[in-house]
Protein backbone atom coordinates (compact mmCIF):
# COMPACT_ATOMS: atom_id res chain seq x y z
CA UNK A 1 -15.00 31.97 9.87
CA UNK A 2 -12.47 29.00 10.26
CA UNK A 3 -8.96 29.19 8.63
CA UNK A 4 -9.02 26.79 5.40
CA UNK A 5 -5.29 26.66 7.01
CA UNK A 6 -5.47 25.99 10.85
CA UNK A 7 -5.54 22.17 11.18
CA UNK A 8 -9.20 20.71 13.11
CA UNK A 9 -8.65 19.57 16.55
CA UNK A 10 -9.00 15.85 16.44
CA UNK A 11 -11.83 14.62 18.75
CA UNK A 12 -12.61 11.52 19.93
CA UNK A 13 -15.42 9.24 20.32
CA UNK A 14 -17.23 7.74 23.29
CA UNK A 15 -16.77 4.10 24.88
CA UNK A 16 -20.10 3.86 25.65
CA UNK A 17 -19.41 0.47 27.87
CA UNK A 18 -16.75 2.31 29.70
CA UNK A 19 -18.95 5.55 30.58
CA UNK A 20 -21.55 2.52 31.63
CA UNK A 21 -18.75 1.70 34.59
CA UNK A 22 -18.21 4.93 35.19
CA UNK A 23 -21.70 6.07 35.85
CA UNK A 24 -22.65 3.28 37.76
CA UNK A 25 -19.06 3.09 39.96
CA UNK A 26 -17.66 6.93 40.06
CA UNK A 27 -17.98 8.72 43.31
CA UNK A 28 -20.77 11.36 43.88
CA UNK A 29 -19.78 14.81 43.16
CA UNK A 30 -20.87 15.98 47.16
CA UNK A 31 -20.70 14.35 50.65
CA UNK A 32 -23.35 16.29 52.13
CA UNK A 33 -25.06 14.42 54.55
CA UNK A 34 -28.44 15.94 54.12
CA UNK A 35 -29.29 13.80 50.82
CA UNK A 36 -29.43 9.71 50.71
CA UNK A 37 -27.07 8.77 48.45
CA UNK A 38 -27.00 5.49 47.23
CA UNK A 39 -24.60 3.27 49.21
CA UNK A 40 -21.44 1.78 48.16
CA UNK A 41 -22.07 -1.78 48.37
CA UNK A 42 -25.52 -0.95 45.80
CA UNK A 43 -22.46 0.35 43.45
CA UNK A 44 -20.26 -2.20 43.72
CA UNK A 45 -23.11 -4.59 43.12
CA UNK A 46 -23.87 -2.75 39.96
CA UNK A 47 -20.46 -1.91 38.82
CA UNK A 48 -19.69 -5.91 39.41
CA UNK A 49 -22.35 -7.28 37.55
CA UNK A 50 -21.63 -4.90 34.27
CA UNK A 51 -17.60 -5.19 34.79
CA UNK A 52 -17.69 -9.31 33.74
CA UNK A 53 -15.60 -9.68 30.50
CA UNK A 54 -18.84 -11.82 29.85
CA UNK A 55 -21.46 -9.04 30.06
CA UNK A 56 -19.35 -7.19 27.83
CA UNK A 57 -19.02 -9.49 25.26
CA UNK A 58 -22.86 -9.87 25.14
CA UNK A 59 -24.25 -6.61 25.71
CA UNK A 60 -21.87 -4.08 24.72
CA UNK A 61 -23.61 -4.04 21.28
CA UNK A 62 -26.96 -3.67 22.35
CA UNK A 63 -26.15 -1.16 24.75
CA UNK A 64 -23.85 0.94 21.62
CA UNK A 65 -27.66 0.50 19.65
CA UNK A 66 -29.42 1.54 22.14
CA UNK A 67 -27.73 4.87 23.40
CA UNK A 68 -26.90 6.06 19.48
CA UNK A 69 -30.64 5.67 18.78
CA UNK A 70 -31.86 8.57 20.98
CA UNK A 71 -31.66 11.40 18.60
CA UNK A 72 -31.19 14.08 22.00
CA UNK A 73 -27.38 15.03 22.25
CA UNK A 74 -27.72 16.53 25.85
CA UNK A 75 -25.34 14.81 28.33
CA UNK A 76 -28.04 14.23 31.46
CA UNK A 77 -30.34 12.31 28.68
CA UNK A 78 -27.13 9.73 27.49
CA UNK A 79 -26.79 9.60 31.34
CA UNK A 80 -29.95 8.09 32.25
CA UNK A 81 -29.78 6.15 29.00
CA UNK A 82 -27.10 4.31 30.87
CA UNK A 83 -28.74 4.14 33.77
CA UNK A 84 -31.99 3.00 31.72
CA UNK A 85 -29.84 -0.07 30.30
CA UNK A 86 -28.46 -1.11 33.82
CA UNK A 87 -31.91 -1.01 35.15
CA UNK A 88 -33.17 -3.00 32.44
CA UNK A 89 -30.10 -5.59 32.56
CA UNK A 90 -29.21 -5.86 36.10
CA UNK A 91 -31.41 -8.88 37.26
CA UNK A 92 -31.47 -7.46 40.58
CA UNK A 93 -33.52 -4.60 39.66
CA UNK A 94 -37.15 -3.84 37.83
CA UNK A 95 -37.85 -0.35 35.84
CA UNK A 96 -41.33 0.84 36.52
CA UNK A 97 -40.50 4.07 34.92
CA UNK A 98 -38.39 6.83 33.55
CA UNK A 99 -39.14 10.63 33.83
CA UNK A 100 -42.27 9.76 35.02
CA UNK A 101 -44.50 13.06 35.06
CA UNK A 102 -46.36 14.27 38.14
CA UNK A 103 -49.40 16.47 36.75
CA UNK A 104 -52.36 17.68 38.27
CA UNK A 105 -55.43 20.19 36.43
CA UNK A 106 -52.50 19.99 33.52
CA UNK A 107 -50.03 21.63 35.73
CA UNK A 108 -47.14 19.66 35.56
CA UNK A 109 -45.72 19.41 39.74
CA UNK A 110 -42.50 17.30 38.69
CA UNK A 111 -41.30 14.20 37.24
CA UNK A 112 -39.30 11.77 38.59
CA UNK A 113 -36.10 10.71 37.08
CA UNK A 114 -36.06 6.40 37.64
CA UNK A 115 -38.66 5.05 39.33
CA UNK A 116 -37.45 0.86 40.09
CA UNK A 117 -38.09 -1.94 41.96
CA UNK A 118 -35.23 -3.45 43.86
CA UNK A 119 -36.22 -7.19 43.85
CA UNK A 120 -33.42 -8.41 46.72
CA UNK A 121 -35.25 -6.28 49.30
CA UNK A 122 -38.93 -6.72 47.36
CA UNK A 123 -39.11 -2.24 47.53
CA UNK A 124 -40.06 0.10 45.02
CA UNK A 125 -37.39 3.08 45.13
CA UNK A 126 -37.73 6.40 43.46
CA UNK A 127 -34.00 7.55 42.54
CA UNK A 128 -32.77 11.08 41.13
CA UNK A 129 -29.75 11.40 39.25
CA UNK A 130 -27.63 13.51 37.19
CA UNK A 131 -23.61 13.56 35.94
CA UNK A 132 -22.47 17.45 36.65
CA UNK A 133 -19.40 18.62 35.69
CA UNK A 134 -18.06 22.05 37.72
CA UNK A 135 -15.37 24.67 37.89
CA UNK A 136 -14.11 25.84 40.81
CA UNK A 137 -14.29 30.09 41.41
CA UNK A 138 -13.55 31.00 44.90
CA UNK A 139 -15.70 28.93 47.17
CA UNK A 140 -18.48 28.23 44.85
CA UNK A 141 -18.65 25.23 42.16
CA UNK A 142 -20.31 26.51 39.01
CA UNK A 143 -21.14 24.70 35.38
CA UNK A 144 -19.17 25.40 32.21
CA UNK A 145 -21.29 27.33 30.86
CA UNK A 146 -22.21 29.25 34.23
CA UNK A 147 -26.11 28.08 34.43
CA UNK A 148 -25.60 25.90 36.88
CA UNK A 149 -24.39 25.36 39.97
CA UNK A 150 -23.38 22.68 42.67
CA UNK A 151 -25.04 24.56 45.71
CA UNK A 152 -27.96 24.80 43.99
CA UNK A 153 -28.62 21.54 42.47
CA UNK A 154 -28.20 19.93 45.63
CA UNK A 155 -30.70 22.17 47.30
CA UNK A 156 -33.23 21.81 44.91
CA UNK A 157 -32.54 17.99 44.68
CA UNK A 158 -33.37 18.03 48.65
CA UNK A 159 -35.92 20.52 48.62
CA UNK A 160 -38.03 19.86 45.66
CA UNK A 161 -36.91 16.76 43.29
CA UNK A 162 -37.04 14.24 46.35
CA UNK A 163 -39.90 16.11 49.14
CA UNK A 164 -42.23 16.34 45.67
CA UNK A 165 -43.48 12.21 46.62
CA UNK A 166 -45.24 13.27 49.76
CA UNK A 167 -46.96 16.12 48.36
CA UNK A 168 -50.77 15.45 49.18
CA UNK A 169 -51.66 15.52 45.35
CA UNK A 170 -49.07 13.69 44.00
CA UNK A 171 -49.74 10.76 46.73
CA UNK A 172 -52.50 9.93 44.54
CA UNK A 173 -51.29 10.01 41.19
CA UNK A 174 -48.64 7.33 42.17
CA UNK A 175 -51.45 5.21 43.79
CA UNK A 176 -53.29 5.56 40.42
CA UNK A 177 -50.39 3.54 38.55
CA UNK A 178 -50.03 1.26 41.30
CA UNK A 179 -46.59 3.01 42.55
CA UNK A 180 -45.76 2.78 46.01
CA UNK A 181 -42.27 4.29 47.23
CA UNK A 182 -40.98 2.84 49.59
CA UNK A 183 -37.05 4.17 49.48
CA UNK A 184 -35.50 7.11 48.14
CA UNK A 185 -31.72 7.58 46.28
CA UNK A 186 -29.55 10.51 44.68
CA UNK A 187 -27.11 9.48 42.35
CA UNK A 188 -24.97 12.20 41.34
CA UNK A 189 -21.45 11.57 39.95
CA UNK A 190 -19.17 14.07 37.84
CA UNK A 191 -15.63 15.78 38.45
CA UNK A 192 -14.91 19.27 40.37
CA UNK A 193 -11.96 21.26 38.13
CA UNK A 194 -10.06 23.28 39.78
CA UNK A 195 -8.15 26.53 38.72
CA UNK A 196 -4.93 25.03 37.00
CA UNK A 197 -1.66 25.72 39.44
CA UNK A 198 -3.92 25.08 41.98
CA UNK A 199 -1.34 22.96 43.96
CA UNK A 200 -2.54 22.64 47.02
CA UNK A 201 -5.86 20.39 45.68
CA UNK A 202 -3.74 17.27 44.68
CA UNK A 203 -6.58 17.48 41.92
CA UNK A 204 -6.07 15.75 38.46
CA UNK A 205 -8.82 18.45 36.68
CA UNK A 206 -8.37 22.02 36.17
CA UNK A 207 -9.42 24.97 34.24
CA UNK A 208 -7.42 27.48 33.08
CA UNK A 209 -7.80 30.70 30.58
CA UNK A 210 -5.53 30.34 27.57
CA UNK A 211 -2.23 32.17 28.50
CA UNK A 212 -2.68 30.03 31.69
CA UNK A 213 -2.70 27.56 30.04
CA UNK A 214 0.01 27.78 27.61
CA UNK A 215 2.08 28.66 30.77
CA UNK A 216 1.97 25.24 32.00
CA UNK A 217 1.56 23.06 28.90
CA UNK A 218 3.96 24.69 26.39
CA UNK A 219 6.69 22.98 27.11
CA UNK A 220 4.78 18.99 27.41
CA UNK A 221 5.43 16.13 25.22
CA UNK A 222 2.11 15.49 24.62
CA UNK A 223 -0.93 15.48 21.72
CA UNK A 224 -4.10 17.16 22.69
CA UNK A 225 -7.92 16.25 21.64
CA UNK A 226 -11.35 17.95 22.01
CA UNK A 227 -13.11 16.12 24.79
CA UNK A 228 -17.21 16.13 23.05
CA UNK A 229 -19.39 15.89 26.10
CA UNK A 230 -20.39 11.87 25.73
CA UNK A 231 -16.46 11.91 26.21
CA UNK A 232 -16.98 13.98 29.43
CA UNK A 233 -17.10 10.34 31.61
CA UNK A 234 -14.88 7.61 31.46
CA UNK A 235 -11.10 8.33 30.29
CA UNK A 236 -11.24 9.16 26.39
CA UNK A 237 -11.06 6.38 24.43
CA UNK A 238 -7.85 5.93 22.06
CA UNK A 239 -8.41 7.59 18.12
CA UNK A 240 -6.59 5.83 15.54
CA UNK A 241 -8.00 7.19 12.28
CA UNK A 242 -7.31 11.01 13.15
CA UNK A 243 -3.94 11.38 14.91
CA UNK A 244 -4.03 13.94 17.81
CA UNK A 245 -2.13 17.24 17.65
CA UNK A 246 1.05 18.52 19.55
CA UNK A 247 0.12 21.70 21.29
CA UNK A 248 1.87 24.20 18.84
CA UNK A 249 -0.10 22.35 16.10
CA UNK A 250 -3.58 22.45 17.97
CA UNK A 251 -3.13 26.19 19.22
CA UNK A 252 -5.07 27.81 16.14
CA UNK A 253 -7.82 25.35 16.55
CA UNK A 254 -8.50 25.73 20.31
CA UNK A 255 -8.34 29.45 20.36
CA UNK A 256 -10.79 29.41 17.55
CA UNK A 257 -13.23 27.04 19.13
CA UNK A 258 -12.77 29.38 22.56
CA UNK A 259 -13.50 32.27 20.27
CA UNK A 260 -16.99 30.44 18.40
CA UNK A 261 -18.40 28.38 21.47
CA UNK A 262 -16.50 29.20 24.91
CA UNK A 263 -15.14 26.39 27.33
CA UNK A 264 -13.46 23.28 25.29
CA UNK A 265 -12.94 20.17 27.26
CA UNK A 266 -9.71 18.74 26.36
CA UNK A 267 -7.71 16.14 27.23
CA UNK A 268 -3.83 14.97 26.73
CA UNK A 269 -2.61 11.62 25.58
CA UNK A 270 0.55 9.83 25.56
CA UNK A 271 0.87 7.20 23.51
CA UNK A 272 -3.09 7.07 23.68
CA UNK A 273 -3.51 7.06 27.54
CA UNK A 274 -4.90 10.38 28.51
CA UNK A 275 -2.62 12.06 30.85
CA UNK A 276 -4.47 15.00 31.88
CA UNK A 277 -7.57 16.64 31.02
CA UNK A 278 -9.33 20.15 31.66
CA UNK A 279 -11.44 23.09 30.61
CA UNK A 280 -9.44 25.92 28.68
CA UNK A 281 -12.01 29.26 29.39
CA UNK A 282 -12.18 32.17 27.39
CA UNK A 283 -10.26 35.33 29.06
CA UNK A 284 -13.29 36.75 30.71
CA UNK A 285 -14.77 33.86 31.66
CA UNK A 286 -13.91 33.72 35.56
CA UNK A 287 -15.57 37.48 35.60
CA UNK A 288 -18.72 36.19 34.04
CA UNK A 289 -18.35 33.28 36.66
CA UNK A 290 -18.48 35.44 39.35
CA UNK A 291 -21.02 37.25 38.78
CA UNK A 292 -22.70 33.34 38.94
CA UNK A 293 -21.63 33.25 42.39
CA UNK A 294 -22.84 34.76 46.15
């Protein structure tokens, strides 16, 4: 039960044309060489187009209609929502189809996530893609909330999601709605936290449990703010109705969100620029985690 006394940790809300950029620009999560990731100059392209003060100004409220309409909360459906937009905005590019099930005797094979047609190269191109967000423990990359992780999505991506287009009954179906693929993509951008004190990484994102925390933070200048996960993307956004709290304000909040509902994502601002930002875990989570792990 919450404490009618211990103040609520201020959140923040999503800048849904600056998790747009972000999707279509950020860096994939891997570099393994056994998937075709979608090249550079395809992102820059992309990230271009959407980045003109212009687009902005005409789109940015369709595209804030568009992604609040979906009544799903789940971060991988607001990704492809963005994706869905640039596809459908980008006047380099056609959308044949989204999630577009593969099902044979009513067994469903597969789907596949975007299927598009590329119109400066006249080729239809199935991509995959997901945002994944993962904690390091030991050598192993695993999700939040340890059902996921990164070893594994990528060999399922390689091994099922993107081999599922030559299977010899699926060939058909995609002939049967006049689908063709031509060229295959994965498109998988997020950030890797690593365990906070973690020096050695140079990396901005960590996790830490909560005296770990505290041990590095205490003594900080800065207000803190729940991260929800449509805030998980682009830099958080700056609040001005709800002011943030300092960290001896916020402490009875976070521990009791850690307590209810495990990992928080939270960031710190100064003067509303986020300075840092990272997963606080509950005590036993890096146990759990691995236990998640080879």
């Amino acid at each position: 039960m919450t404490d009618p006394d211990t103040p609520t940790l201020p959140s923040t809300y999503p800048d849904h044309w600056d998790n747009l950029l972000w999707a279509l620009t950020t860096d994939d999560i891997s570099e393994t060489s056994s998937l075709p990731w979608l090249p550079s100059e395809r992102r820059a392209e992309l990230g271009d187009f959407f980045a003109a003060p212009a687009m902005r100004a005409s789109l940015e409220n369709i595209l804030r209609t568009f992604v609040e309409s979906t009544s799903s909360r789940r971060l991988g459906v607001y990704f492809e929502n963005l994706w869905t937009f640039a596809f459908r905005y980008h006047p380099q590019y056609q959308l044949i189809a989204r999630n577009l099930p593969l099902r044979v005797a009513g067994k469903t094979l597969g789907e596949l996530d975007f299927v598009v047609r590329y119109l400066p190269h006249d080729v239809t191109e199935h991509w995959e893609v997901a945002v994944k967000f993962y904690l390091q423990i030991a050598e192993a990359w695993v999700g939040p909330g340890l059902k996921d992780r990164l070893d594994i999505k990528l060999a399922r991506t390689r091994d099922h999601q993107l081999p599922i287009i030559h299977q010899p009954e699926v060939k058909p179906l995609l002939r049967g709605q006049s689908i063709e693929i031509q060229r295959q993509w994965t498109l998988m951008p997020g950030r890797r936290f690593h365990p906070l004190g973690n020096a050695a990484t140079g990396e901005d994102y960590w996790w830490a449990d909560w005296p770990g925390f505290l041990r590095t933070f205490a003594d900080k200048p800065w207000h803190w703010l729940q991260l929800p996960k449509q805030c998980w993307l682009a830099p958080c956004a700056p609040i001005h109705d709800t002011p943030p709290l300092t960290l001896t304000d916020a402490t009875g909040a976070i521990t009791e969100k850690l307590n209810a509902r495990g990992p928080l994502c939270i960031a710190a601002v100064d003067k509303y620029r986020e300075v840092t930002r990272g997963f606080i875990v509950p005590n036993d989570w890096a146990s759990r985690a691995q236990l998640a792990t080879p």
